[in-house]
N, C-alpha and C. Protein backbone atom coordinates (compact mmCIF):
# COMPACT_ATOMS: atom_id res chain seq x y z
N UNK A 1 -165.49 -36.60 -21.10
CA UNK A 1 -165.56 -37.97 -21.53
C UNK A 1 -164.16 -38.49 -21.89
N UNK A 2 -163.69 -37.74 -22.35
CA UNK A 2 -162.12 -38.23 -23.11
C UNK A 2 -161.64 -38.45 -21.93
N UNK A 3 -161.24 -37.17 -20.70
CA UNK A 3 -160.86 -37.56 -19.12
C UNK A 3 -160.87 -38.93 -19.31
N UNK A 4 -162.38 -38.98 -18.96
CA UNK A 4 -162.95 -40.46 -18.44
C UNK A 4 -161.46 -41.25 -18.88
N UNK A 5 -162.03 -41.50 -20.08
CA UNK A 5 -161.18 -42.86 -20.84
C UNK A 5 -159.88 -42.80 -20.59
N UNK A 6 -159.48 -41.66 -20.68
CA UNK A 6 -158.32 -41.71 -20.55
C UNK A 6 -157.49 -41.95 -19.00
N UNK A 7 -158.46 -41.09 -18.23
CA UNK A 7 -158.22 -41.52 -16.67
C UNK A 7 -157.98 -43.05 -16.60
N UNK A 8 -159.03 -43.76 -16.94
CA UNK A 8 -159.44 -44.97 -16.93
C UNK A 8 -158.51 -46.05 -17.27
N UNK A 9 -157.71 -45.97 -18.31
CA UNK A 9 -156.92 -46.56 -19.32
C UNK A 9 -155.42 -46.17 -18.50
N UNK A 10 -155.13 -44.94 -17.93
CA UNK A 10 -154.09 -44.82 -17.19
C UNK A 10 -154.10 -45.67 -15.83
N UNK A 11 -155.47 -45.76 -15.43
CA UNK A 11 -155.05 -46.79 -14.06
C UNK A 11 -155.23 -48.07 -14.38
N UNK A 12 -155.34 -48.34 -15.39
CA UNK A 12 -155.54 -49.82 -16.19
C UNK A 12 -154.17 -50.51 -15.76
N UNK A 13 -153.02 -49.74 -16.85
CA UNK A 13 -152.06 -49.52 -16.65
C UNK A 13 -151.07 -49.62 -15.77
N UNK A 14 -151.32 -48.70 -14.84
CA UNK A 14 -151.00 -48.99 -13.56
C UNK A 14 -151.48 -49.88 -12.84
N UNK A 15 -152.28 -50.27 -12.28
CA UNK A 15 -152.94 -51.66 -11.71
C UNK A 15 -152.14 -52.70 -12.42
N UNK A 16 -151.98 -52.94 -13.54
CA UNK A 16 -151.15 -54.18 -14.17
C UNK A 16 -149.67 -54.33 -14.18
N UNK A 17 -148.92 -52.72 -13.73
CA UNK A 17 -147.84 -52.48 -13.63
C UNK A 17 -147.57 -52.92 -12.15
N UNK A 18 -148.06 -52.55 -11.16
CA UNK A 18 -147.87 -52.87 -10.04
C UNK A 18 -148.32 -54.62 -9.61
N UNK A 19 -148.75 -55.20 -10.45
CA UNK A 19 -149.49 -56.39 -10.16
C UNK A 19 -148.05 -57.60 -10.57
N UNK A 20 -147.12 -56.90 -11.60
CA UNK A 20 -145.87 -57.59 -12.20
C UNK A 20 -145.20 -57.37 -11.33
N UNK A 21 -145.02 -56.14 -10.55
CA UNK A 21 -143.66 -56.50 -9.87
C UNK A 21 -143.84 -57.27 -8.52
N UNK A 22 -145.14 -57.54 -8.13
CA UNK A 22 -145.19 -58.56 -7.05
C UNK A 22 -145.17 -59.21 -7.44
N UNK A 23 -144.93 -60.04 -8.52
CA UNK A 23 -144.56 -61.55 -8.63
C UNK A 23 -143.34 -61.82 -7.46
N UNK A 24 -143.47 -63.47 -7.72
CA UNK A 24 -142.21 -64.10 -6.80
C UNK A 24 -141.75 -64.92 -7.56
N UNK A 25 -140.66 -65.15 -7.75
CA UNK A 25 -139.34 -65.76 -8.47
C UNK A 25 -139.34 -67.19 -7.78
N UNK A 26 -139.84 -67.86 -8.30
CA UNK A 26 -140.17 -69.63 -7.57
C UNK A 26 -138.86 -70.40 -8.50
N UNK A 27 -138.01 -70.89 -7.49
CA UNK A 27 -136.73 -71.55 -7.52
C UNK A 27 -137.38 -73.15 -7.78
N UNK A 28 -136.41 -73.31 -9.24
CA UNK A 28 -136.96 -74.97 -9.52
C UNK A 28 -136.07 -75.77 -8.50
N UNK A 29 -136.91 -76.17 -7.61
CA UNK A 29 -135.77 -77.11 -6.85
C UNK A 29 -135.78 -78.42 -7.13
N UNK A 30 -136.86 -79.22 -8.02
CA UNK A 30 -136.69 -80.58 -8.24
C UNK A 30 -135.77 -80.84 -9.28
N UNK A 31 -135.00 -79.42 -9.77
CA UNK A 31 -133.74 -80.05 -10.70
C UNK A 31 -132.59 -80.05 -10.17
N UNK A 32 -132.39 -79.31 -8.75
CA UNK A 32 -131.49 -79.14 -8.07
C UNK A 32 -131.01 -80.11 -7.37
N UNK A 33 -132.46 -80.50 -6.79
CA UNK A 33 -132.81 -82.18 -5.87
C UNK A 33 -132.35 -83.14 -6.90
N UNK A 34 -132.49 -83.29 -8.17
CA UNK A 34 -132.10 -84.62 -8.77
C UNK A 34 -130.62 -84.23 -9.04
N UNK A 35 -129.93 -83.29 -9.24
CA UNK A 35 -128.65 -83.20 -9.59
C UNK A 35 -127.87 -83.80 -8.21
N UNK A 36 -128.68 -82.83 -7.00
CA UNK A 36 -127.85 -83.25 -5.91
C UNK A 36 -128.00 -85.00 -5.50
N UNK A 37 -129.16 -85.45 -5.82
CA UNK A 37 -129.32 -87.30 -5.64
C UNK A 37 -128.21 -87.71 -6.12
N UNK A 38 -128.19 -86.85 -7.81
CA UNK A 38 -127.14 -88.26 -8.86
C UNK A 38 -125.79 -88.25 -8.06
N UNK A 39 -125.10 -86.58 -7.81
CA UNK A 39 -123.94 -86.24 -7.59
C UNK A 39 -123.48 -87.46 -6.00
N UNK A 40 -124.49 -87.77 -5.16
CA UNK A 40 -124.28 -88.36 -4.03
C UNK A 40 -123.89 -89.74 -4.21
N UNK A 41 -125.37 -89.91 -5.31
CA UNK A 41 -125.46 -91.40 -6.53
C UNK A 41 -123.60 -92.10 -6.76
N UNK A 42 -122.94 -90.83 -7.39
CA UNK A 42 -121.66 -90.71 -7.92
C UNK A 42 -120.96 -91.46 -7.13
N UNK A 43 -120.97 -90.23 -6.02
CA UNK A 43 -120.19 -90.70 -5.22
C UNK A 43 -119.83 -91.30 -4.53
N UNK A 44 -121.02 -92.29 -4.24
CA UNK A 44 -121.20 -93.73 -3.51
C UNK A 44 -120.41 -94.64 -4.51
N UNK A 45 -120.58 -94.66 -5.75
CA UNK A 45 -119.93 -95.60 -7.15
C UNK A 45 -118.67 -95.52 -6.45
N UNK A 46 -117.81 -94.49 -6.68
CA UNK A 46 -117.07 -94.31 -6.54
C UNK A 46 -116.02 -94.86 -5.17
N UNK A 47 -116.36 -94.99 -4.70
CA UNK A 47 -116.12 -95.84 -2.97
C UNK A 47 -115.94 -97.35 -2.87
N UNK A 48 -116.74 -97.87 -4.43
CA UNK A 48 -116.92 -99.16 -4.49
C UNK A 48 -116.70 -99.99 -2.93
N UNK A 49 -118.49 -99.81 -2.88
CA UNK A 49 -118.86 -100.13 -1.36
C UNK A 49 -119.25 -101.55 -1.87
N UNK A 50 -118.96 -102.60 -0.74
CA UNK A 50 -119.60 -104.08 -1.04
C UNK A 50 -121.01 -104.16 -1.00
N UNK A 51 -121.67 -105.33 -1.13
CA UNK A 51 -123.08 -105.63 -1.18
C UNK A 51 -123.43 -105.46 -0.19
N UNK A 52 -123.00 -105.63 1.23
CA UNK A 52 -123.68 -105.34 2.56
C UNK A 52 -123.56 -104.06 2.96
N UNK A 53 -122.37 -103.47 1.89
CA UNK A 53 -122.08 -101.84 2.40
C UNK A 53 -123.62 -101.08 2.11
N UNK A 54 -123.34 -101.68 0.90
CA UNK A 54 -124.66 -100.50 0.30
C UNK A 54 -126.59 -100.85 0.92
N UNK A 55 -126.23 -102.53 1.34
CA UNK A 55 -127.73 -102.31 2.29
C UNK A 55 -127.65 -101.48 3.35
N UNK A 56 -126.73 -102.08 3.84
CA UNK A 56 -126.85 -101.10 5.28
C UNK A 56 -127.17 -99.11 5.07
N UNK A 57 -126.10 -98.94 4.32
CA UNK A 57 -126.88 -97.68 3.56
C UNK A 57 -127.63 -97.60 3.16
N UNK A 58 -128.47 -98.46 2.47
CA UNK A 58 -129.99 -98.04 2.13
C UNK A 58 -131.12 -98.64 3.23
N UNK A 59 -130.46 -99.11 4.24
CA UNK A 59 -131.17 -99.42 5.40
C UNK A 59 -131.03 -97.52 6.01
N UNK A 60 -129.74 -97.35 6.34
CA UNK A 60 -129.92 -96.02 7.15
C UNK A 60 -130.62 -94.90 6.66
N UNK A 61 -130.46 -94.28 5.25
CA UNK A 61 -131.15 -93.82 4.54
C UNK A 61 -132.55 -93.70 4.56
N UNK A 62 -133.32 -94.81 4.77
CA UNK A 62 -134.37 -95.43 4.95
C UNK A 62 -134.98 -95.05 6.22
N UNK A 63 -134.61 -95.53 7.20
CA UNK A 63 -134.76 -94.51 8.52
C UNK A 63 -134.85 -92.95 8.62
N UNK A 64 -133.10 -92.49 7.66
CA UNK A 64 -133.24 -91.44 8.03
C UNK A 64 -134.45 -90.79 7.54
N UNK A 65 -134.88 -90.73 6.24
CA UNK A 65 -135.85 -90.15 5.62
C UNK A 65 -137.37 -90.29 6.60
N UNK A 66 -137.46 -91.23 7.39
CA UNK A 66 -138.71 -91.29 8.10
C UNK A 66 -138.39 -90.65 9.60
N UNK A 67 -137.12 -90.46 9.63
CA UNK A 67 -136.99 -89.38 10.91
C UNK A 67 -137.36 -88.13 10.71
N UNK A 68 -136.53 -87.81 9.00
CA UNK A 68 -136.38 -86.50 8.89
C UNK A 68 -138.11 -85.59 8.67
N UNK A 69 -138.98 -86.71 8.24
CA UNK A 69 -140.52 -86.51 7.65
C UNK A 69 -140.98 -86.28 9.16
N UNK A 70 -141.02 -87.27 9.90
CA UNK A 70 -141.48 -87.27 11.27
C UNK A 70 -141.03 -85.28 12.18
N UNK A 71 -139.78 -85.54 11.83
CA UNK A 71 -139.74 -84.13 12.98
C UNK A 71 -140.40 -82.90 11.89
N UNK A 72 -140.20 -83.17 10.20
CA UNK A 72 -140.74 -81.99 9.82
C UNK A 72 -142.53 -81.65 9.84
N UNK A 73 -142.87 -83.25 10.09
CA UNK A 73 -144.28 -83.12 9.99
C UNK A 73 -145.01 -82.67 11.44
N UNK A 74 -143.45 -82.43 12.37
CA UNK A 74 -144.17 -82.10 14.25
C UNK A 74 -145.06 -80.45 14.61
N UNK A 75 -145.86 -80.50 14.11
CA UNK A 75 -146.61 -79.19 14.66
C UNK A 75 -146.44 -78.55 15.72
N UNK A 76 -145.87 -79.45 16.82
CA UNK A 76 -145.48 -78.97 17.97
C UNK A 76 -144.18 -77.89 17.85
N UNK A 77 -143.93 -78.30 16.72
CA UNK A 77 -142.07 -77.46 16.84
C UNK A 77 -142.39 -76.36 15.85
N UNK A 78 -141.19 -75.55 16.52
CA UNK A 78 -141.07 -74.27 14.99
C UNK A 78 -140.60 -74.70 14.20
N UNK A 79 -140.31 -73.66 12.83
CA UNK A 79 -139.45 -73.74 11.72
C UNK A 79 -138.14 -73.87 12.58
N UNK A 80 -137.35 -73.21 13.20
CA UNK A 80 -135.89 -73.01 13.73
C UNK A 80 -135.80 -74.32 14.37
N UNK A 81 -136.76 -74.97 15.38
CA UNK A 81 -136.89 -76.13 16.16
C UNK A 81 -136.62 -77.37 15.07
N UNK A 82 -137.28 -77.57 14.22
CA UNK A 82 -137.14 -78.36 13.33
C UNK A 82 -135.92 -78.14 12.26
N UNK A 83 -135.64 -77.58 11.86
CA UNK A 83 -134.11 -77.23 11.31
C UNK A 83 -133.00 -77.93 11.99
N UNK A 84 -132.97 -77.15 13.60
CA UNK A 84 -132.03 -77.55 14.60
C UNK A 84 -132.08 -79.06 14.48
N UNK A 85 -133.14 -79.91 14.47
CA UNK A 85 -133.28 -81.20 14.38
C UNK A 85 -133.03 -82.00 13.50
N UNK A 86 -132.79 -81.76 12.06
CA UNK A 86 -132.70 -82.26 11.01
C UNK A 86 -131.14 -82.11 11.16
N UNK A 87 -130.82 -80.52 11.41
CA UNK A 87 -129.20 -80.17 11.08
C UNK A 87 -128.80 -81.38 12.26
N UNK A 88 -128.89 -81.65 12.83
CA UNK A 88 -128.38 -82.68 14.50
C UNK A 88 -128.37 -84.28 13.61
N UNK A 89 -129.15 -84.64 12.97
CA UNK A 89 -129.45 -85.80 13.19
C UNK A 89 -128.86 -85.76 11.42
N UNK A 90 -128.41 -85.09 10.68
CA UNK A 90 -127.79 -85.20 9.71
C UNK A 90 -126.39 -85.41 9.95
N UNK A 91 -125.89 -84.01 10.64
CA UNK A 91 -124.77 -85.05 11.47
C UNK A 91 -124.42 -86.38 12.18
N UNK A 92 -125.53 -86.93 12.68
CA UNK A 92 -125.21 -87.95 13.77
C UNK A 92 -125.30 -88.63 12.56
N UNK A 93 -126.31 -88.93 11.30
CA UNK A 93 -126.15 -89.78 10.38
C UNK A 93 -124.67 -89.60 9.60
N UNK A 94 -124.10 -88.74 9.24
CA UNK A 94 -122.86 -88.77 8.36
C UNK A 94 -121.99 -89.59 9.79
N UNK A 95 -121.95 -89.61 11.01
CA UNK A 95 -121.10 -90.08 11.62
C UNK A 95 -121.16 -92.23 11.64
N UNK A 96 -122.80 -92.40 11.90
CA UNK A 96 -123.02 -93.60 11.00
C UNK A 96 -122.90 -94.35 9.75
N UNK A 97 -122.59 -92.98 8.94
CA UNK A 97 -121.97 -93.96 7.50
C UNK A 97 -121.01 -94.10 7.87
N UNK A 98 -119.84 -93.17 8.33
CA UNK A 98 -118.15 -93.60 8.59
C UNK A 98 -118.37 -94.97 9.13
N UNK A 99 -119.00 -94.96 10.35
CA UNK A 99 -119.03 -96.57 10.90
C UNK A 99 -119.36 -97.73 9.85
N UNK A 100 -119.40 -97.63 9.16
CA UNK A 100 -119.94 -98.74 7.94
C UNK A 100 -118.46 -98.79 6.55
N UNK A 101 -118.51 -97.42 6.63
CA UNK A 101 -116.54 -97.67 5.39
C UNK A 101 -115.67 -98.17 6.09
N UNK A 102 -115.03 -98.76 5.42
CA UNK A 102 -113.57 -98.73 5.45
C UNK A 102 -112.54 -97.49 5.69
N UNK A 103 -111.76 -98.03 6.44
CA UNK A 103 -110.40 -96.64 6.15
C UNK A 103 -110.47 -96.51 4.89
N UNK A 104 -109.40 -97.03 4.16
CA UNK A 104 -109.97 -96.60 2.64
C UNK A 104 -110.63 -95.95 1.63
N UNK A 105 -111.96 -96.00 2.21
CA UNK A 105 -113.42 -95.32 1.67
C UNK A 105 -113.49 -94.04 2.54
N UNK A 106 -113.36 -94.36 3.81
CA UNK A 106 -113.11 -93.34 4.67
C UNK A 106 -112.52 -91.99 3.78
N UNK A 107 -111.16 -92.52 3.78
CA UNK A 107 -110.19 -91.38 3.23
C UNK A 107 -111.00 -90.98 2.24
N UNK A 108 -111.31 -91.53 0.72
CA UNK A 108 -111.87 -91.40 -0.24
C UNK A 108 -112.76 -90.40 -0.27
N UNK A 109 -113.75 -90.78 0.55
CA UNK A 109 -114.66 -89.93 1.11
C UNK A 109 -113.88 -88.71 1.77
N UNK A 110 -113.69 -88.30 2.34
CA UNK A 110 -112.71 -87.34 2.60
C UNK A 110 -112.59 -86.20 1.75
N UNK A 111 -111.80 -86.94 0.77
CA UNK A 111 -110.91 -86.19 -0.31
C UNK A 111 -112.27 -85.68 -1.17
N UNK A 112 -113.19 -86.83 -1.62
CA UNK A 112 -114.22 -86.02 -2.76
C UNK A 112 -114.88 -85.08 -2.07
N UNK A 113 -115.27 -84.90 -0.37
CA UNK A 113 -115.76 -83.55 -0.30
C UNK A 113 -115.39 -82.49 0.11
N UNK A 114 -113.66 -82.74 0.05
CA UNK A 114 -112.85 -81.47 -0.20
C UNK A 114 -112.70 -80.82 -1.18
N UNK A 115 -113.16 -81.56 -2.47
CA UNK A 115 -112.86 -81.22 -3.59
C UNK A 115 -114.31 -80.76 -4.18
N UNK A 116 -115.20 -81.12 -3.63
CA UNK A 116 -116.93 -80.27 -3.37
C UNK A 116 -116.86 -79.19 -2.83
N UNK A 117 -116.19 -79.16 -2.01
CA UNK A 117 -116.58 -77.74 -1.43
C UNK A 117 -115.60 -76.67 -1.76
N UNK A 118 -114.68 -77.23 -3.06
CA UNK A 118 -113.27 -76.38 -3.62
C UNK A 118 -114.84 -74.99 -4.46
């Protein structure tokens, strides 16, 4: 009888020991996501873009986000397929904001994400 219990109480034990180390470590990303918004937030201030600068940016923006939903929501594509697509069309968008600065801002821009990626 003691066995018993004691058998019993040892795989208790174990069962709960092994049940902790499968956990998964879940990354807060909606604090990461708002840091990275403000930091972009920033850096638009900073450019002191005119009133039509900043529609047109929140015109492209605007698009982009319904491109970027559209190819992630394509069932047809893989994970890698859809990546490739986002990474493409994130580029082609950073090449559409340049078209909208100034030299000036241009440069500006420049310099703050040299100093991001220091």
């Amino acid at each position: 009888m003691k066995k018993a219990i004691l058998l019993l109480i040892i795989s208790f034990a174990a069962v709960s020991g092994f049940s902790q180390i499968q956990r998964k470590v879940v990354k807060d990303t909606s604090a990461s996501l708002a840091k990275t918004k403000e930091s972009k937030k920033q850096q638009l201030k900073q450019l002191d873009l005119t009133k039509e600068q900043k529609g047109k940016i929140k015109e492209m923006r605007k698009a982009n986000k319904d491109s970027k939903d559209a190819i992630m929501n394509d069932e047809t594509l893989t994970d890698e397929q859809k990546k490739s697509k986002v990474d493409s069309m994130k580029r082609g968008n950073a090449r559409k904001m340049q078209g909208v600065l100034t030299d000036e801002q241009k440069q500006k821009w420049k310099e703050m994400r040299k100093k991001k990626g220091q």
